[in-house]
N, C-alpha and C. Protein backbone atom coordinates (compact mmCIF):
# COMPACT_ATOMS: atom_id res chain seq x y z
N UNK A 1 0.85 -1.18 0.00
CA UNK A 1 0.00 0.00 0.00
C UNK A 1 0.89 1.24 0.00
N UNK A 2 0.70 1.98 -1.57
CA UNK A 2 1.71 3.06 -1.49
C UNK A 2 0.62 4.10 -0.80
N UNK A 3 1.29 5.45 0.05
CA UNK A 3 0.54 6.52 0.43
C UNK A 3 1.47 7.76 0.27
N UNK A 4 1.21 8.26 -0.80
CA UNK A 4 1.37 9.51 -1.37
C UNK A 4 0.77 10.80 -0.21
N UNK A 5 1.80 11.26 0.67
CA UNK A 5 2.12 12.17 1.60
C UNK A 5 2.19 13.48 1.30
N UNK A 6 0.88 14.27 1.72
CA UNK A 6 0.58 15.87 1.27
C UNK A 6 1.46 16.68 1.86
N UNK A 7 1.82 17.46 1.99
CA UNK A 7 2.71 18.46 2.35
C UNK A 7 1.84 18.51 3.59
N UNK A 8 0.44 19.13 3.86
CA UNK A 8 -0.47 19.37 5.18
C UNK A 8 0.29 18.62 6.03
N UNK A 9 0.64 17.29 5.61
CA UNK A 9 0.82 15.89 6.72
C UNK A 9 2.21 16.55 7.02
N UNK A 10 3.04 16.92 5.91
CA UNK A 10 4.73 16.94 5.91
C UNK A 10 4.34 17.91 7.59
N UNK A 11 3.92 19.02 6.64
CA UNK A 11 3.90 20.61 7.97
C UNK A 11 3.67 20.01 9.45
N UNK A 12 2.33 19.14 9.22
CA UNK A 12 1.78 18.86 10.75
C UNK A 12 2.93 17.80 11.29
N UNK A 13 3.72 17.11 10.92
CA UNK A 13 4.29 16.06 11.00
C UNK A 13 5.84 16.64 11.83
N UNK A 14 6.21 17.81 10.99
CA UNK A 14 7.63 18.80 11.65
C UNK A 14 6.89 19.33 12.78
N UNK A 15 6.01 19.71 13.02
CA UNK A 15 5.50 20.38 13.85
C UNK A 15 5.21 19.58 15.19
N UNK A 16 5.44 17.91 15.09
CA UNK A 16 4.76 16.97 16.02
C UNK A 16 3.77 17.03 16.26
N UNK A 17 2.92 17.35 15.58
CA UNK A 17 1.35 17.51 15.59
C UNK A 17 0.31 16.28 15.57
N UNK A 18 -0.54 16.39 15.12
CA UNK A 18 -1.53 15.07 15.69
C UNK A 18 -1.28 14.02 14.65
N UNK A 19 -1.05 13.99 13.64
CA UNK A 19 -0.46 13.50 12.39
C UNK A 19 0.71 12.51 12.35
N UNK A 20 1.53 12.48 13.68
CA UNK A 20 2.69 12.25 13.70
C UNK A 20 3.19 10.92 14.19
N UNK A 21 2.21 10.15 14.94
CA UNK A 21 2.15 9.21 14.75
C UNK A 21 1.69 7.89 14.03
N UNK A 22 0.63 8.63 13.42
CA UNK A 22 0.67 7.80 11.61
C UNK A 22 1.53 7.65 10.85
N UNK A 23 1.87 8.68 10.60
CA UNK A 23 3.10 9.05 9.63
C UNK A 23 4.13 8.28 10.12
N UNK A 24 5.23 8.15 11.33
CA UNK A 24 5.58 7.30 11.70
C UNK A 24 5.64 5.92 11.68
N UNK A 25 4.58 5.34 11.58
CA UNK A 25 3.72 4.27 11.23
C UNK A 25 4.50 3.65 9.64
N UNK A 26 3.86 4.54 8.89
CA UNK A 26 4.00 4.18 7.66
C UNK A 26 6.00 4.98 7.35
N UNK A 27 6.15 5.41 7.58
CA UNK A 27 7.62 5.86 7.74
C UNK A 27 8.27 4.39 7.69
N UNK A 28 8.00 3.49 9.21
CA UNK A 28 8.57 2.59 9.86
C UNK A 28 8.17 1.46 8.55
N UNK A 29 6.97 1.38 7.56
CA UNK A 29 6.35 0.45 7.48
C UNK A 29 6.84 0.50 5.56
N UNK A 30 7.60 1.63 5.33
CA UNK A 30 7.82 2.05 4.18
C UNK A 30 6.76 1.92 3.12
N UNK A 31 5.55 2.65 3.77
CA UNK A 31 4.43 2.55 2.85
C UNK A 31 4.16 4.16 1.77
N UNK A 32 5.11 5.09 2.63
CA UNK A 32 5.19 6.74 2.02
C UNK A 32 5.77 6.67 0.61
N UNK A 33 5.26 7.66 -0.28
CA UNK A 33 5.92 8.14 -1.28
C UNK A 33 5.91 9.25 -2.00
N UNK A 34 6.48 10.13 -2.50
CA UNK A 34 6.06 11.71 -2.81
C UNK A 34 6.53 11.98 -4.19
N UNK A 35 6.22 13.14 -4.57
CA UNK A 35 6.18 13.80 -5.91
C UNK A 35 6.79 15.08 -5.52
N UNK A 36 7.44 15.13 -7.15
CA UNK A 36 7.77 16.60 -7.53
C UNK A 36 7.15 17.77 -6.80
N UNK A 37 5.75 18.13 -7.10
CA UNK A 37 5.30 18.46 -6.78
C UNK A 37 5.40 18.76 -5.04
N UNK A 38 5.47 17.88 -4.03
CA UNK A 38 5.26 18.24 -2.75
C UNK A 38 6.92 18.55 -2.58
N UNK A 39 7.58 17.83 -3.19
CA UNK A 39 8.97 18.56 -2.68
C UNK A 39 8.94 19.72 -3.03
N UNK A 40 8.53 20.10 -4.41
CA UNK A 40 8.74 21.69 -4.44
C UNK A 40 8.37 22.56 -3.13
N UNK A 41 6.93 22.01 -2.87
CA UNK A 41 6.22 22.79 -1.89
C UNK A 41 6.98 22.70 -0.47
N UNK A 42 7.82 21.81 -0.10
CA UNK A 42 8.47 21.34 0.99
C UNK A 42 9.50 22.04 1.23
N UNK A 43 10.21 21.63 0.18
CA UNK A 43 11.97 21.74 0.24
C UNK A 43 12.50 23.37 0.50
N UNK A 44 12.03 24.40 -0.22
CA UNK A 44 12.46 25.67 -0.32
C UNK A 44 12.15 26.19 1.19
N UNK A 45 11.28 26.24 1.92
CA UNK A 45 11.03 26.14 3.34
C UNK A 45 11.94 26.01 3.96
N UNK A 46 12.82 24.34 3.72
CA UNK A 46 13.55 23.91 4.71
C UNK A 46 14.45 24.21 4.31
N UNK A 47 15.33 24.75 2.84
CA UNK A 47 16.30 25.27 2.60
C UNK A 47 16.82 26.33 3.80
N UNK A 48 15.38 27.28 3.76
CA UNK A 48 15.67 28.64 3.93
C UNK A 48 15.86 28.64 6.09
N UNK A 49 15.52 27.38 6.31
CA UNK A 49 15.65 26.78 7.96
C UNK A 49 16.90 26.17 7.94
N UNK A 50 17.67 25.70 6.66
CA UNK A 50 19.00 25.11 6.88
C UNK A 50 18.57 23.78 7.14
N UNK A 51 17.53 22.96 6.70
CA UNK A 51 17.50 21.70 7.53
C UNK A 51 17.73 20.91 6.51
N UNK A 52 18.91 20.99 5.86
CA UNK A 52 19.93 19.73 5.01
C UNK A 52 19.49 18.58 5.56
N UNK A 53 19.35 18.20 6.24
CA UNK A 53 18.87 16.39 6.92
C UNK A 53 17.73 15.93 6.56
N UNK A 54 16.80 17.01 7.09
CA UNK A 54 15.62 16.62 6.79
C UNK A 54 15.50 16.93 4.61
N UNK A 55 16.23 17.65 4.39
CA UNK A 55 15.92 17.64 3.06
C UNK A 55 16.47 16.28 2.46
N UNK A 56 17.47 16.07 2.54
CA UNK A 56 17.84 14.74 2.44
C UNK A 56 17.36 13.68 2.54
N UNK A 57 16.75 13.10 3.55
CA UNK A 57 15.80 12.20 3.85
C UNK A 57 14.38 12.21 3.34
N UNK A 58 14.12 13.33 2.88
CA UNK A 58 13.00 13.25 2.05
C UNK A 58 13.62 12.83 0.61
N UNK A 59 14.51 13.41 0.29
CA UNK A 59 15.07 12.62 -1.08
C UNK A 59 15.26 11.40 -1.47
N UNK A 60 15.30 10.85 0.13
CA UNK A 60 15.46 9.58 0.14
C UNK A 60 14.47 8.45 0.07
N UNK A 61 12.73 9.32 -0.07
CA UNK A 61 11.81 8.44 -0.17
C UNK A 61 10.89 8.34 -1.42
N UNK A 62 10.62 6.70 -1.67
CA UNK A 62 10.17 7.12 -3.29
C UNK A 62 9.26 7.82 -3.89
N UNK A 63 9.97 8.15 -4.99
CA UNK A 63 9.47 9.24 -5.78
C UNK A 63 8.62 8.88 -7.39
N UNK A 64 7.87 8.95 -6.93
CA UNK A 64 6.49 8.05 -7.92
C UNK A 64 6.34 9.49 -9.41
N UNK A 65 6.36 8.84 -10.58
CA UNK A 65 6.87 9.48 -11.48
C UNK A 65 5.60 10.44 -11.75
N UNK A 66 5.04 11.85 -12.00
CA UNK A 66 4.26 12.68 -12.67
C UNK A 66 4.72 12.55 -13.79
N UNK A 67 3.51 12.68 -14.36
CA UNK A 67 2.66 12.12 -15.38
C UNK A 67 1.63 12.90 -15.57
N UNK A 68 1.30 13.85 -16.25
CA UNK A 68 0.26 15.08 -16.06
C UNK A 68 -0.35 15.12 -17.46
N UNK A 69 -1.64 14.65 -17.25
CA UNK A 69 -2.52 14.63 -18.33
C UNK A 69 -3.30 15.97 -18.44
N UNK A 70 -2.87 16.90 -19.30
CA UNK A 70 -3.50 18.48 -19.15
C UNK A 70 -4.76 18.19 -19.45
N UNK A 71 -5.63 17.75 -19.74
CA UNK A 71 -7.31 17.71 -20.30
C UNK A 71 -7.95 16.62 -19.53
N UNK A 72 -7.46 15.76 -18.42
CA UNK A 72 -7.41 15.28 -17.57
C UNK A 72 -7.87 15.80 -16.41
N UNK A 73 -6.94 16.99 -16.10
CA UNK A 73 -6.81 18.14 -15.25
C UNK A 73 -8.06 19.40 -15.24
N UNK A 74 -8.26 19.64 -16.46
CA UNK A 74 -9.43 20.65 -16.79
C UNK A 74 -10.37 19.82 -17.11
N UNK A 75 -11.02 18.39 -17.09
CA UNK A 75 -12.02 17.76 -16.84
C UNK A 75 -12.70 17.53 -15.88
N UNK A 76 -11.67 17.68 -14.43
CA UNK A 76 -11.21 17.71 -12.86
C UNK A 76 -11.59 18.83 -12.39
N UNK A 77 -11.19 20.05 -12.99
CA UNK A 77 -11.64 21.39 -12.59
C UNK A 77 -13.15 21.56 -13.34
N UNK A 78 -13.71 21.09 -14.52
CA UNK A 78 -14.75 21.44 -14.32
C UNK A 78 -15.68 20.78 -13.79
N UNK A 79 -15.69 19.45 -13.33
CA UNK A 79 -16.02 18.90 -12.07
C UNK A 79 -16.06 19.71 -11.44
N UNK A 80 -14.98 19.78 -10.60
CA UNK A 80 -14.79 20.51 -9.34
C UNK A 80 -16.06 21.99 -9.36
N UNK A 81 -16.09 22.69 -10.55
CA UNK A 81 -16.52 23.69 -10.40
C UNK A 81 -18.04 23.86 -10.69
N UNK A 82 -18.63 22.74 -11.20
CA UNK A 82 -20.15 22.24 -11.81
C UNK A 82 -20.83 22.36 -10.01
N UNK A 83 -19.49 21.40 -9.49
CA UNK A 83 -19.95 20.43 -8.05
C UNK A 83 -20.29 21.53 -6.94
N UNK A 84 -19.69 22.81 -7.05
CA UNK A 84 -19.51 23.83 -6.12
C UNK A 84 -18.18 23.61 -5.55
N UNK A 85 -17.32 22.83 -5.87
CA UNK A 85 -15.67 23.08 -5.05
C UNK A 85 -15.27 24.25 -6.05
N UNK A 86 -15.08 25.33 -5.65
CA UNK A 86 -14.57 26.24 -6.36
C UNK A 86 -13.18 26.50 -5.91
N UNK A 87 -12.58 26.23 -4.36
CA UNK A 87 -11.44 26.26 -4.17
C UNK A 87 -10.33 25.40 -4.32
N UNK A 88 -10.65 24.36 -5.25
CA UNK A 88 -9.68 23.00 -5.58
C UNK A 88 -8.73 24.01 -6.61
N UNK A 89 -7.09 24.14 -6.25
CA UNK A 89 -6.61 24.22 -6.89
C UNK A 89 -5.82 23.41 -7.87
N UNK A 90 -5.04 23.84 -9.07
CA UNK A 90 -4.51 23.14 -9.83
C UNK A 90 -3.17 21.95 -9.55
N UNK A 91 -2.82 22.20 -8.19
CA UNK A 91 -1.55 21.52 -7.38
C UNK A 91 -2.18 20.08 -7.01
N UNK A 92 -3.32 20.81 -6.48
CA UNK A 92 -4.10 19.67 -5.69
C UNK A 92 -4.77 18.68 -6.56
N UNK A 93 -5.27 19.08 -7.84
CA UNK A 93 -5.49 18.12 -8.93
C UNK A 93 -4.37 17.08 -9.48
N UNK A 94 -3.61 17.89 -9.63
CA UNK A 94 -1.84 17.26 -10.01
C UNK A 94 -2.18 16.03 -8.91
N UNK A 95 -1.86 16.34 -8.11
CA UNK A 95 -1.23 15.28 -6.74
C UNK A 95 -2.70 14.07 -6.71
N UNK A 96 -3.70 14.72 -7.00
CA UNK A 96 -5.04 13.75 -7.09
C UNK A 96 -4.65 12.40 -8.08
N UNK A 97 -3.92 13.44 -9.10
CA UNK A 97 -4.17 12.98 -10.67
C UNK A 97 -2.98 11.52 -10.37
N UNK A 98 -2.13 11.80 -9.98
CA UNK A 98 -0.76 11.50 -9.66
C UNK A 98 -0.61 10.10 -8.90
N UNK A 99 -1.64 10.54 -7.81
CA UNK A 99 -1.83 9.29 -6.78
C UNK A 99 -3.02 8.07 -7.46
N UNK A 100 -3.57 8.67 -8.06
CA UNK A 100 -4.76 7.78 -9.16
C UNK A 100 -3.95 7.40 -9.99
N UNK A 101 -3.21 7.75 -10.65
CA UNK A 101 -2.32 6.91 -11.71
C UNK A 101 -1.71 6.11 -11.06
N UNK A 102 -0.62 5.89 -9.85
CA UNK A 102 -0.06 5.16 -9.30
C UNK A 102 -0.42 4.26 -8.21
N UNK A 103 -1.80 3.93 -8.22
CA UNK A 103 -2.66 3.67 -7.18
C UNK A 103 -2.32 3.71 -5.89
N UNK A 104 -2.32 5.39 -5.45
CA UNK A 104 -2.08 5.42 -4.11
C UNK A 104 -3.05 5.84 -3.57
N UNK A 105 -3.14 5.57 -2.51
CA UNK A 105 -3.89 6.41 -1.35
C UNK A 105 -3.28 7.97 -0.68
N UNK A 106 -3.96 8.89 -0.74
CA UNK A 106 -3.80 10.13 -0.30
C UNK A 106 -3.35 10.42 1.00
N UNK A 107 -2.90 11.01 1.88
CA UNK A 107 -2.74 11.32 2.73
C UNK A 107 -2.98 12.84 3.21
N UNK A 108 -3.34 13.22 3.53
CA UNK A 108 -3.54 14.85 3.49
C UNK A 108 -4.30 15.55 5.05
N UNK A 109 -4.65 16.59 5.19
CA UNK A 109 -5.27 17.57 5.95
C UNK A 109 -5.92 18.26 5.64
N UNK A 110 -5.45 18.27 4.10
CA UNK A 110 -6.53 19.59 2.99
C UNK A 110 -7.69 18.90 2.45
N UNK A 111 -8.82 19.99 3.01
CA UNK A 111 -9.69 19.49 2.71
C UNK A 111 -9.87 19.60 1.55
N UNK A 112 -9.57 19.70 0.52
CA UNK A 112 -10.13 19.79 -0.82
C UNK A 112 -9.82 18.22 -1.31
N UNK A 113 -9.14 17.17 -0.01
CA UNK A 113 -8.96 16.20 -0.72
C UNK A 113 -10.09 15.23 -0.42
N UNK A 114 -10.83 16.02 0.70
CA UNK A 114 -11.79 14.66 1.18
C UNK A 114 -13.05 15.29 -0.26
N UNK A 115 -13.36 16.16 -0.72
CA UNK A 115 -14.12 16.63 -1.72
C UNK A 115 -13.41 15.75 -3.14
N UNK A 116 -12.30 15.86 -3.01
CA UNK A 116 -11.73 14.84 -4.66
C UNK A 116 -11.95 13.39 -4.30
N UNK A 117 -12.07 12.94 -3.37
CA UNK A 117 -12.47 11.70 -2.93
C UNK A 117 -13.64 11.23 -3.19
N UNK A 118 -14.55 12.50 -3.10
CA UNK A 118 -16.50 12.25 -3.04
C UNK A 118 -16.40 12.50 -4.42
N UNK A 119 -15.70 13.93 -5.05
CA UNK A 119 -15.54 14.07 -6.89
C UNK A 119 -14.98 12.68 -7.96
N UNK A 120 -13.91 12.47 -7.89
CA UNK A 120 -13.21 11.57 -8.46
C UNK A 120 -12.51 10.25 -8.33
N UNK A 121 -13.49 9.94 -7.07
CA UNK A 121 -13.05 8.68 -5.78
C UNK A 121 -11.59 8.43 -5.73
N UNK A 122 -10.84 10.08 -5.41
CA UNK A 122 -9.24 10.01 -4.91
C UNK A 122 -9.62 8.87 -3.85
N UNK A 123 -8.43 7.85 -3.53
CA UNK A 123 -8.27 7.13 -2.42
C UNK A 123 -7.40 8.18 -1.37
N UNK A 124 -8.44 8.01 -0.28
CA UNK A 124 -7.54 8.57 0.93
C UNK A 124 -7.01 7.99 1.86
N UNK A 125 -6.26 7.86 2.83
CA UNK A 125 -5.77 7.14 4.12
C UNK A 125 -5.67 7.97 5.37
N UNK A 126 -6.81 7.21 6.07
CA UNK A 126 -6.77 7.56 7.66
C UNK A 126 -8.62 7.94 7.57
């Protein structure tokens, strides 16, 4: 069971937040895996904190290939926008799109993922 790890989880997770012993869990259980995408959103953060280790060790976990179907994506958004999610952004489709291609389960805090779940039956975990 791969689980494609949202940045929400990454944040709450540095933070020791409520999140943090799941994550752990699957850490220990090597069930995590991330994208382009969330490192972008991750990494420049921890650059700018100096936390080389932790950037590292995220490098170190697999990295499930994007694959971005553009009309895919704007089929998703007009879903999203027919449905009334008007705040699903285009990141969050990516990472939807991403974890559905590679059959993962989601991991997240953002709610726009429990709405892609009810939209496009994203798999979530937890």
């Amino acid at each position: 069971m791969d689980v494609l790890v949202d940045t929400s989880i990454w944040i709450d997770y540095f933070k020791a937040g409520d999140s943090s012993n799941d994550l752990d869990y699957l850490i220990d259980e090597n069930f995590i895996v991330t994208n382009d995408i969330i490192l972008a959103e991750l990494i420049p953060y921890l650059k700018i904190k100096r936390q080389t280790k932790v950037i590292k060790l995220l490098h170190e976990v697999n990295k499930i290939p994007l694959s971005i179907n553009w009309e895919e994506i704007i089929e998703y958004q007009v879903k999203c926008l027919k449905t009334g999610a008007n705040g699903v952004g285009i990141p969050d489709l990516i990472i939807a799109q991403n974890a559905m291609q590679n059959s993962c389960k989601v991991y997240s805090l953002d709610k726009h993922f429990r709405l892609l779940n009810q939209l496009l039956e994203v798999k979530l975990y937890g």
